[in-house]
N, C-alpha and C. Protein backbone atom coordinates (compact mmCIF):
# COMPACT_ATOMS: atom_id res chain seq x y z
N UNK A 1 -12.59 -23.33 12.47
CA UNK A 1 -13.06 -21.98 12.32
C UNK A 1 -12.68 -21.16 13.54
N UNK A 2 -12.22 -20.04 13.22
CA UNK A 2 -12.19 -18.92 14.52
C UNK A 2 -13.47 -18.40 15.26
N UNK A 3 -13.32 -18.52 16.55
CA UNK A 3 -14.30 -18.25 16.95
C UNK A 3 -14.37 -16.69 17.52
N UNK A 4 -15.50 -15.67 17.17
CA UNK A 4 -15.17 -14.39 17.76
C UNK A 4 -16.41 -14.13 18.88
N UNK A 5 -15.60 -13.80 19.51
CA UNK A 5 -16.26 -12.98 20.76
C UNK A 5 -17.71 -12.17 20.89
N UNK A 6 -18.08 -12.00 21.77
CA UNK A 6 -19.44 -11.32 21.25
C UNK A 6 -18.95 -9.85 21.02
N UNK A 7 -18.35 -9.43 21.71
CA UNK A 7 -17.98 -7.63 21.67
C UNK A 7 -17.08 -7.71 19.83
N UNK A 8 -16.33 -8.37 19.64
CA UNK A 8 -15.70 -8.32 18.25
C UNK A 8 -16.66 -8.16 17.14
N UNK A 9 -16.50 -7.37 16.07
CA UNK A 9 -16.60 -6.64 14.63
C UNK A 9 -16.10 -7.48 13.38
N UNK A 10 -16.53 -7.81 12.38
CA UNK A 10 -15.40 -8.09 11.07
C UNK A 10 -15.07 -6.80 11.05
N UNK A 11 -13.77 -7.27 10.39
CA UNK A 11 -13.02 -6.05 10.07
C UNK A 11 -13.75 -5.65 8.61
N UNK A 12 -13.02 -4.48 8.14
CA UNK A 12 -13.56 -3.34 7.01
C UNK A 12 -12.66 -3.38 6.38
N UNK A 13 -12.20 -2.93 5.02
CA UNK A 13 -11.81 -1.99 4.63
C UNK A 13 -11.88 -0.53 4.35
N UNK A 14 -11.50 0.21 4.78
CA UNK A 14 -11.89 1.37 4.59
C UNK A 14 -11.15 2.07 3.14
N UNK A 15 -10.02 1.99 2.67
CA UNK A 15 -9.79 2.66 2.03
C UNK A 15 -7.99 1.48 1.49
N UNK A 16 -8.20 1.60 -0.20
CA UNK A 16 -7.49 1.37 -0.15
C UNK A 16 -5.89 2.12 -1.34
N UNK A 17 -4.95 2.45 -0.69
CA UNK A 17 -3.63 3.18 -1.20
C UNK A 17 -2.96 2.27 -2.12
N UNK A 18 -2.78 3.02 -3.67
CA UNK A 18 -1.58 2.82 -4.44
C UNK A 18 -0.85 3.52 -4.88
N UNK A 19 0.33 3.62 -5.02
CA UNK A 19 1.16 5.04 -5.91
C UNK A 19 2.47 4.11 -6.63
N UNK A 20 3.38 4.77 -7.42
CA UNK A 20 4.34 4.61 -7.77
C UNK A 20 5.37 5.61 -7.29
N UNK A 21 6.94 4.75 -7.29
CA UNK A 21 8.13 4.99 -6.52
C UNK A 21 8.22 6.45 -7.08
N UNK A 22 8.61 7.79 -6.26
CA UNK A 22 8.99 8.94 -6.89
C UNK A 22 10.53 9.05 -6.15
N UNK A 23 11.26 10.40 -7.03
CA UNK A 23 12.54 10.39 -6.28
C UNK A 23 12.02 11.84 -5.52
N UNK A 24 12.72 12.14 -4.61
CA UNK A 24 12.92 13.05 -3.77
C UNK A 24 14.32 13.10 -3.41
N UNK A 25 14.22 14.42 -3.10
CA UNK A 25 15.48 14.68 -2.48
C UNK A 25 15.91 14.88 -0.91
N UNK A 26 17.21 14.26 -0.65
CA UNK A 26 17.23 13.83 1.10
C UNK A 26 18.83 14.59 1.19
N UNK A 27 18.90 15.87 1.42
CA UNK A 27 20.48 15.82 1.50
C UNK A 27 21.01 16.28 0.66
N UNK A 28 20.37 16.60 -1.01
CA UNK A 28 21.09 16.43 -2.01
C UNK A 28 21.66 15.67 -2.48
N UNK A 29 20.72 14.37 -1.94
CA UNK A 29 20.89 13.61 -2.65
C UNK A 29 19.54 12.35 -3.40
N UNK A 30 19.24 12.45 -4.78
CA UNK A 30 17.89 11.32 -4.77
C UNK A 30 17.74 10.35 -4.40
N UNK A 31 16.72 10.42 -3.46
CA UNK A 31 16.12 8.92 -3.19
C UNK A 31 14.99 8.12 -4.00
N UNK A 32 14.67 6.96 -4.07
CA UNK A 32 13.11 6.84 -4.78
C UNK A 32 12.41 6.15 -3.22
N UNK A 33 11.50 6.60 -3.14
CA UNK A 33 10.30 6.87 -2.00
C UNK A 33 9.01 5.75 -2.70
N UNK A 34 8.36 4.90 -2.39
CA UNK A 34 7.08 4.56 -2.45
C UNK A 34 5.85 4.99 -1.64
N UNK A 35 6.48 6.19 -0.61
CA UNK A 35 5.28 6.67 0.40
C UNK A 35 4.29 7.41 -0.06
N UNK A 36 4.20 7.77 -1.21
CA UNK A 36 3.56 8.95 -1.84
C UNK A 36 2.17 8.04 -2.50
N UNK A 37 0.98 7.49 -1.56
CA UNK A 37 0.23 6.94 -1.99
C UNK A 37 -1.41 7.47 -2.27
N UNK A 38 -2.29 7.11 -2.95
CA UNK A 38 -3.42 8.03 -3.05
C UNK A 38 -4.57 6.69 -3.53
N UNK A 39 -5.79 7.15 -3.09
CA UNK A 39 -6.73 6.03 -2.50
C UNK A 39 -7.45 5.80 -3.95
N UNK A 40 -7.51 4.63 -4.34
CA UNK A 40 -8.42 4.12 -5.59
C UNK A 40 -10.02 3.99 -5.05
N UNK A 41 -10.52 4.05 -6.53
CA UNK A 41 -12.24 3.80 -6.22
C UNK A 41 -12.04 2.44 -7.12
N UNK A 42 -13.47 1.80 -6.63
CA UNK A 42 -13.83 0.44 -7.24
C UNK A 42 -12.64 -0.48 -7.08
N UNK A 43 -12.41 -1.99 -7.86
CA UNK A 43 -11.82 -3.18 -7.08
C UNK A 43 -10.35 -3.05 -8.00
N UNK A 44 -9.25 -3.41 -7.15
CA UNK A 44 -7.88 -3.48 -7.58
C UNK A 44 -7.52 -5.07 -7.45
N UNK A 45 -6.82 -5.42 -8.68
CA UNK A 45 -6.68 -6.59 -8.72
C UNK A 45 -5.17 -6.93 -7.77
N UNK A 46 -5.23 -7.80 -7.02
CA UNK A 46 -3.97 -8.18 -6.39
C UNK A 46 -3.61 -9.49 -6.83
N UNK A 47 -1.85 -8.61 -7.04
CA UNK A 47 -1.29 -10.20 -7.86
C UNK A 47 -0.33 -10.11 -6.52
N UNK A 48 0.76 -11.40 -7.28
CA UNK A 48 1.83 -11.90 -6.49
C UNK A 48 2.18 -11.46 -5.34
N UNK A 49 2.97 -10.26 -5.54
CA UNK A 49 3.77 -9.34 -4.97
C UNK A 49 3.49 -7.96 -4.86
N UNK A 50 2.58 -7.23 -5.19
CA UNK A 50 1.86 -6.01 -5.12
C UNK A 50 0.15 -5.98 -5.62
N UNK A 51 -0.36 -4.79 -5.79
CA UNK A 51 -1.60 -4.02 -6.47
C UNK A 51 -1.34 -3.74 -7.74
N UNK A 52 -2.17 -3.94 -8.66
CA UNK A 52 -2.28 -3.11 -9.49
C UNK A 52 -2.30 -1.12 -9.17
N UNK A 53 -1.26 -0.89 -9.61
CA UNK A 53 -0.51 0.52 -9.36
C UNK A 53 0.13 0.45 -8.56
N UNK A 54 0.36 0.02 -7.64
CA UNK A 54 1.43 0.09 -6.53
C UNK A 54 2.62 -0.80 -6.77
N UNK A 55 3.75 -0.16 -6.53
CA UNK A 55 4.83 -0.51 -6.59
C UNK A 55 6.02 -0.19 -5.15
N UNK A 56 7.05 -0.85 -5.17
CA UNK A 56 7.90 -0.83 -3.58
C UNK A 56 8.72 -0.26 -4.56
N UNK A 57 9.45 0.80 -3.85
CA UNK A 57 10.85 1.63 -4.34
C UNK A 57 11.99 1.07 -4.06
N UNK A 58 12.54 0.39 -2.57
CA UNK A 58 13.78 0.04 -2.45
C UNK A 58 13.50 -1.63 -2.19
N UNK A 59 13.82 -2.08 -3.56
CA UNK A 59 13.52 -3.71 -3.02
C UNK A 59 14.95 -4.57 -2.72
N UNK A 60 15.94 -3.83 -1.85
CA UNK A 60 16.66 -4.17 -1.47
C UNK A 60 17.15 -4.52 0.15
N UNK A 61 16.06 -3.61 0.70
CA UNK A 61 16.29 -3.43 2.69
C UNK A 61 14.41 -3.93 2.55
């Protein structure tokens, strides 16, 4: 077991972000962006590789 300190806290969650990939434009030219995120109420199920609603835009870099 980890042992914590007397001054140390559990951590929180405070808030948690999902969105889906949008395109924008960079240049004139489209990109798809996953930054565009906005905070859920009540529990999100986490699978594999993401949230329920959240998705990664460039799953290449």
């Amino acid at each position: 077991m980890t042992k914590r300190s007397e001054h140390s806290r559990p951590m929180k969650v405070i808030s948690v972000n999902v969105g889906l990939p949008k395109d924008i434009l960079i240049r004139d030219m489209p990109v798809a962006t996953g930054i565009f995120k906005k905070p859920v109420t009540g529990t999100v199920r986490v699978k594999t590789l993401n949230l329920d609603g959240d998705r990664q835009a460039d799953l290449l870099r």
